[in-house]
PDB file of N, CA and C in Angstrom:
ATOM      1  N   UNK A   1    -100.782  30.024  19.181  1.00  0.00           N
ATOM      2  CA  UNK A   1    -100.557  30.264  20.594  1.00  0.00           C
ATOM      3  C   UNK A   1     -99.083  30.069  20.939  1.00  0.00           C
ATOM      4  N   UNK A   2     -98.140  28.990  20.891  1.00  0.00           N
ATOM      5  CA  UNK A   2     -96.987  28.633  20.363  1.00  0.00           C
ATOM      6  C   UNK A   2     -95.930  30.322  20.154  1.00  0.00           C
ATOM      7  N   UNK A   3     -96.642  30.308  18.771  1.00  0.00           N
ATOM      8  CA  UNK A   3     -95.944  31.766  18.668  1.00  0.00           C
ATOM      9  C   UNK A   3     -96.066  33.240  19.699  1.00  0.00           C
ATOM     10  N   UNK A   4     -97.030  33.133  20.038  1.00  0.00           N
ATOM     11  CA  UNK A   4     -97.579  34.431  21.184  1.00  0.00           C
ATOM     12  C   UNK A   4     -96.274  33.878  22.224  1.00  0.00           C
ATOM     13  N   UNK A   5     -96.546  32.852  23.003  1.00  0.00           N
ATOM     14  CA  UNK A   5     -94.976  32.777  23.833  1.00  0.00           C
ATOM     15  C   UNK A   5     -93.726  32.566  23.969  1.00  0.00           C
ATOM     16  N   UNK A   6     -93.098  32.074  22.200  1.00  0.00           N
ATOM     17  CA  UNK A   6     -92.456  32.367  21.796  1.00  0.00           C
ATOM     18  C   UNK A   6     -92.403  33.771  21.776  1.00  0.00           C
ATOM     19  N   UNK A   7     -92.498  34.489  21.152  1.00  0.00           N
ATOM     20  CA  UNK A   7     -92.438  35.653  20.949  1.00  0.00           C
ATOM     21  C   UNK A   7     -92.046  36.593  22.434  1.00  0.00           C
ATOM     22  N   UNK A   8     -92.917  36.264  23.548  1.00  0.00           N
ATOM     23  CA  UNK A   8     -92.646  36.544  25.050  1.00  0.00           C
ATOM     24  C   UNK A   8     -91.695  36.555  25.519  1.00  0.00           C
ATOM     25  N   UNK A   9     -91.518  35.310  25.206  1.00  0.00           N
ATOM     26  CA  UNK A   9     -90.182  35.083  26.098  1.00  0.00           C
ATOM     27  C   UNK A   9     -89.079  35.256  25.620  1.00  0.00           C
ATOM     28  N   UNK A  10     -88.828  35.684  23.613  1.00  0.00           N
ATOM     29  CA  UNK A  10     -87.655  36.365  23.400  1.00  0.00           C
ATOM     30  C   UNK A  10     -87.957  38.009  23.804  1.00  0.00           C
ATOM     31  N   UNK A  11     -88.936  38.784  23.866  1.00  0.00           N
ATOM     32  CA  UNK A  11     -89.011  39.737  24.359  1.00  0.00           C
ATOM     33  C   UNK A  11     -88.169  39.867  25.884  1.00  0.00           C
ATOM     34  N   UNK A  12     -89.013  38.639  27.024  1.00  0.00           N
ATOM     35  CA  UNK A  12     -88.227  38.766  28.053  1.00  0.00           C
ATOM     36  C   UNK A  12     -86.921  38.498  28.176  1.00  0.00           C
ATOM     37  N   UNK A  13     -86.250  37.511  27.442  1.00  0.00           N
ATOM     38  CA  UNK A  13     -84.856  37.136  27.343  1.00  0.00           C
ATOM     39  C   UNK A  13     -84.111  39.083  27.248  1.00  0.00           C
ATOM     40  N   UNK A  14     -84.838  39.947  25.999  1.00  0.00           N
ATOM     41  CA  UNK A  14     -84.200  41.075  25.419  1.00  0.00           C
ATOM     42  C   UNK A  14     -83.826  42.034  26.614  1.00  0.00           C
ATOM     43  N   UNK A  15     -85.417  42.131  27.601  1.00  0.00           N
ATOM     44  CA  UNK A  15     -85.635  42.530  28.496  1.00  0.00           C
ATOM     45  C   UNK A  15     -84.741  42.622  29.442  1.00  0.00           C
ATOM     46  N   UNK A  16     -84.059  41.249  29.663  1.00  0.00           N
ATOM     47  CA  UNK A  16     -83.315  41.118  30.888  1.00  0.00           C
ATOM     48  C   UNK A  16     -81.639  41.367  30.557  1.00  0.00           C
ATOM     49  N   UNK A  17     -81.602  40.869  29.375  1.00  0.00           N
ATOM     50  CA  UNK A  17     -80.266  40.834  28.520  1.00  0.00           C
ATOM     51  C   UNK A  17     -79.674  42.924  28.736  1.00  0.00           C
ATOM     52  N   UNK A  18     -81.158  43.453  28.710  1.00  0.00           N
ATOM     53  CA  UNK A  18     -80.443  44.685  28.081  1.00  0.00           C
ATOM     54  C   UNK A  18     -80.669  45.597  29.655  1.00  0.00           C
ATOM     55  N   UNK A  19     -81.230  45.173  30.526  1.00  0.00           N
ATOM     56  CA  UNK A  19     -81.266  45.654  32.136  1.00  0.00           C
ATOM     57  C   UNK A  19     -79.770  45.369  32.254  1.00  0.00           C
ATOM     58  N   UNK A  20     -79.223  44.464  31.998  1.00  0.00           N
ATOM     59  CA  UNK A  20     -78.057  43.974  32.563  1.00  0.00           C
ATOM     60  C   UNK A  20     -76.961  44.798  32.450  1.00  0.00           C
ATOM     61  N   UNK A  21     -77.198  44.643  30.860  1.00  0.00           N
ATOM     62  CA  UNK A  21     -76.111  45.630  29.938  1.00  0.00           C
ATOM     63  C   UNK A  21     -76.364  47.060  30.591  1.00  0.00           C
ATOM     64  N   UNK A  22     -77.309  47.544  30.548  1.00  0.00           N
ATOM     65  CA  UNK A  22     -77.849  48.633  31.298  1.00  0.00           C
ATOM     66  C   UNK A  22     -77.167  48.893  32.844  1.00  0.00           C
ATOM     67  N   UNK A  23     -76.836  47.949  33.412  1.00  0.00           N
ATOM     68  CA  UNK A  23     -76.425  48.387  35.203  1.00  0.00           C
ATOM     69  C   UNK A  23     -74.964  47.797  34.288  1.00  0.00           C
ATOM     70  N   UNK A  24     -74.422  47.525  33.808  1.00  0.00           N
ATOM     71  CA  UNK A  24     -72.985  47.259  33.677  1.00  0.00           C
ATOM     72  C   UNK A  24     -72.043  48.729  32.878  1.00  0.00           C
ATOM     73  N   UNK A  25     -72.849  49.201  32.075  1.00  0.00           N
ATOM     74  CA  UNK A  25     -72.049  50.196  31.497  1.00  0.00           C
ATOM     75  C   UNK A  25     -72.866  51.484  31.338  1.00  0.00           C
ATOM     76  N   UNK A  26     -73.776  51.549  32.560  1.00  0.00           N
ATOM     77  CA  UNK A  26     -74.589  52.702  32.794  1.00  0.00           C
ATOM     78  C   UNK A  26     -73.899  53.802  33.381  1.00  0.00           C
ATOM     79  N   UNK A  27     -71.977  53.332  34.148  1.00  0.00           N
ATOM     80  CA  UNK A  27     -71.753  54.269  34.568  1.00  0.00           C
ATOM     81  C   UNK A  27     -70.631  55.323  33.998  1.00  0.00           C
ATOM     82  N   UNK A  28     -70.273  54.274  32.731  1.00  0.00           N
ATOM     83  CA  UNK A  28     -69.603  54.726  31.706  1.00  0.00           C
ATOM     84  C   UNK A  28     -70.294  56.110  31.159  1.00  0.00           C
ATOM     85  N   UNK A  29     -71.394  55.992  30.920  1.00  0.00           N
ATOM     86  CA  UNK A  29     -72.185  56.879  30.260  1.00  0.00           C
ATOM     87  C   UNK A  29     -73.039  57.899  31.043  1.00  0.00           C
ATOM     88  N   UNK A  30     -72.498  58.405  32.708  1.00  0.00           N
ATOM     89  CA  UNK A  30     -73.152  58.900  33.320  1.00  0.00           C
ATOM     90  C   UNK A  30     -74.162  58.960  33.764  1.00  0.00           C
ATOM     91  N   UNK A  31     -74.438  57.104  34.586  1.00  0.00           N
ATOM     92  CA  UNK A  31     -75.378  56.893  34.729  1.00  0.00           C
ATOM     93  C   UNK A  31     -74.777  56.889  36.532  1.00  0.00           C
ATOM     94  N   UNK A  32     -75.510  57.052  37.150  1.00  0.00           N
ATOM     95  CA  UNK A  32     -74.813  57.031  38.641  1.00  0.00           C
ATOM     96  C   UNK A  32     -75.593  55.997  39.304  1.00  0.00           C
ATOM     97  N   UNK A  33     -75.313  54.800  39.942  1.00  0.00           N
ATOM     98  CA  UNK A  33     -76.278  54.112  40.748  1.00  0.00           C
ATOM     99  C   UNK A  33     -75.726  54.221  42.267  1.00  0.00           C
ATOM    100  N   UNK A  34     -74.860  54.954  42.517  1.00  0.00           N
ATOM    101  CA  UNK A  34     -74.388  55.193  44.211  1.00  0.00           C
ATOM    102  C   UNK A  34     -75.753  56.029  45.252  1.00  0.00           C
ATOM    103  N   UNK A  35     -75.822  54.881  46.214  1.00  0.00           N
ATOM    104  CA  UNK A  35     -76.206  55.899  47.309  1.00  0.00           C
ATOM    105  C   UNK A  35     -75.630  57.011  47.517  1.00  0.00           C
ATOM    106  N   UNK A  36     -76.762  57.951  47.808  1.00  0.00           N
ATOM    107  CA  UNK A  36     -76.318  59.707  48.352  1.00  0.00           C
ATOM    108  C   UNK A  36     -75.944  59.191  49.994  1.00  0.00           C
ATOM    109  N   UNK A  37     -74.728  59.540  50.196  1.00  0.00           N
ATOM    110  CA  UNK A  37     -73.653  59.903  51.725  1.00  0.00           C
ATOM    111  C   UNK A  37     -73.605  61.082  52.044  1.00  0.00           C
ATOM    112  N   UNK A  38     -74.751  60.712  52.903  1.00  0.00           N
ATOM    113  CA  UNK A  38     -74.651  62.033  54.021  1.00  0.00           C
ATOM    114  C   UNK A  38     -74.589  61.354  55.660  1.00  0.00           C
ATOM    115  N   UNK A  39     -74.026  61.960  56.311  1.00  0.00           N
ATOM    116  CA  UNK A  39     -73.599  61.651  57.882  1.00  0.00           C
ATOM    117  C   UNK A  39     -75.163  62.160  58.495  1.00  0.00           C
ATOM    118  N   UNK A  40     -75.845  61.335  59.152  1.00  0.00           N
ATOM    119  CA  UNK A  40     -77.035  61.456  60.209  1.00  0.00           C
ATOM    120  C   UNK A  40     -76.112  61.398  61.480  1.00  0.00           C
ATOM    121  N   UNK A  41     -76.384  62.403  62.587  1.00  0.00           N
ATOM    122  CA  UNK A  41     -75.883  61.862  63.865  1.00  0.00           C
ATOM    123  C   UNK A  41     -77.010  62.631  64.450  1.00  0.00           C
ATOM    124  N   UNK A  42     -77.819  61.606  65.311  1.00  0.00           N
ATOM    125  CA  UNK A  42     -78.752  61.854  65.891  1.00  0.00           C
ATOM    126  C   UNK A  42     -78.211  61.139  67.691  1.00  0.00           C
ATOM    127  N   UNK A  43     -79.003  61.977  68.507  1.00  0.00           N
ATOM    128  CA  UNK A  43     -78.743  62.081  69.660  1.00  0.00           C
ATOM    129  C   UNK A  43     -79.045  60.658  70.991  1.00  0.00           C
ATOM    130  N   UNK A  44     -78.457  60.195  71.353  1.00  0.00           N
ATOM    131  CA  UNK A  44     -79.477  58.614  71.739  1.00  0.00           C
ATOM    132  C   UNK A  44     -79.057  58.549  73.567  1.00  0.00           C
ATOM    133  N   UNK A  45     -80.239  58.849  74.386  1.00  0.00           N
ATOM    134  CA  UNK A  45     -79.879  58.824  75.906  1.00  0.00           C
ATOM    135  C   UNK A  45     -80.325  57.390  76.334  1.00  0.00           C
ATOM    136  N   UNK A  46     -79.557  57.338  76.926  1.00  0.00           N
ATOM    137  CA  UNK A  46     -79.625  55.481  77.363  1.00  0.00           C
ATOM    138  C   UNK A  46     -80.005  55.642  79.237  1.00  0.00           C
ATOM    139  N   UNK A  47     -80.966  55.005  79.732  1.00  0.00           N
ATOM    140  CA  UNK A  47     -81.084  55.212  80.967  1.00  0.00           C
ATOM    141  C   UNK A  47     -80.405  53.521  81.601  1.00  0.00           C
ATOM    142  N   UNK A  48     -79.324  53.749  82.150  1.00  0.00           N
ATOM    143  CA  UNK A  48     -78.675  52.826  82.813  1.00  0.00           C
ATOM    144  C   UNK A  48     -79.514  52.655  84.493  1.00  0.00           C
ATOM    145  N   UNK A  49     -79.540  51.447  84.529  1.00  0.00           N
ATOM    146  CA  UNK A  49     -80.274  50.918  86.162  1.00  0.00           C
ATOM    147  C   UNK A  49     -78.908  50.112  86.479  1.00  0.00           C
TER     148      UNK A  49
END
């Protein structure tokens, strides 16, 4: 049993190790993580009293 979560949790260690590596030099390699910019202008009537 020992070994089963051993085993887990170097999986998850790999897991997280290589997400990381993954958002750090994802954009080297044409990975894009930018929001799409586009201008919304929507119309807004305000009733003043």
């Amino acid at each position: 049993m020992g070994k089963l979560v051993r085993a887990l949790a170097i999986l998850l260690l790999l897991a997280i190790i290589g997400l990381v590596a993954y958002a750090y030099f994802g954009p080297f390699f044409g990975a894009d993580f930018s929001a799409p910019q586009t201008e919304i202008r929507i119309p807004v009537e305000l009733n003043g009293s």
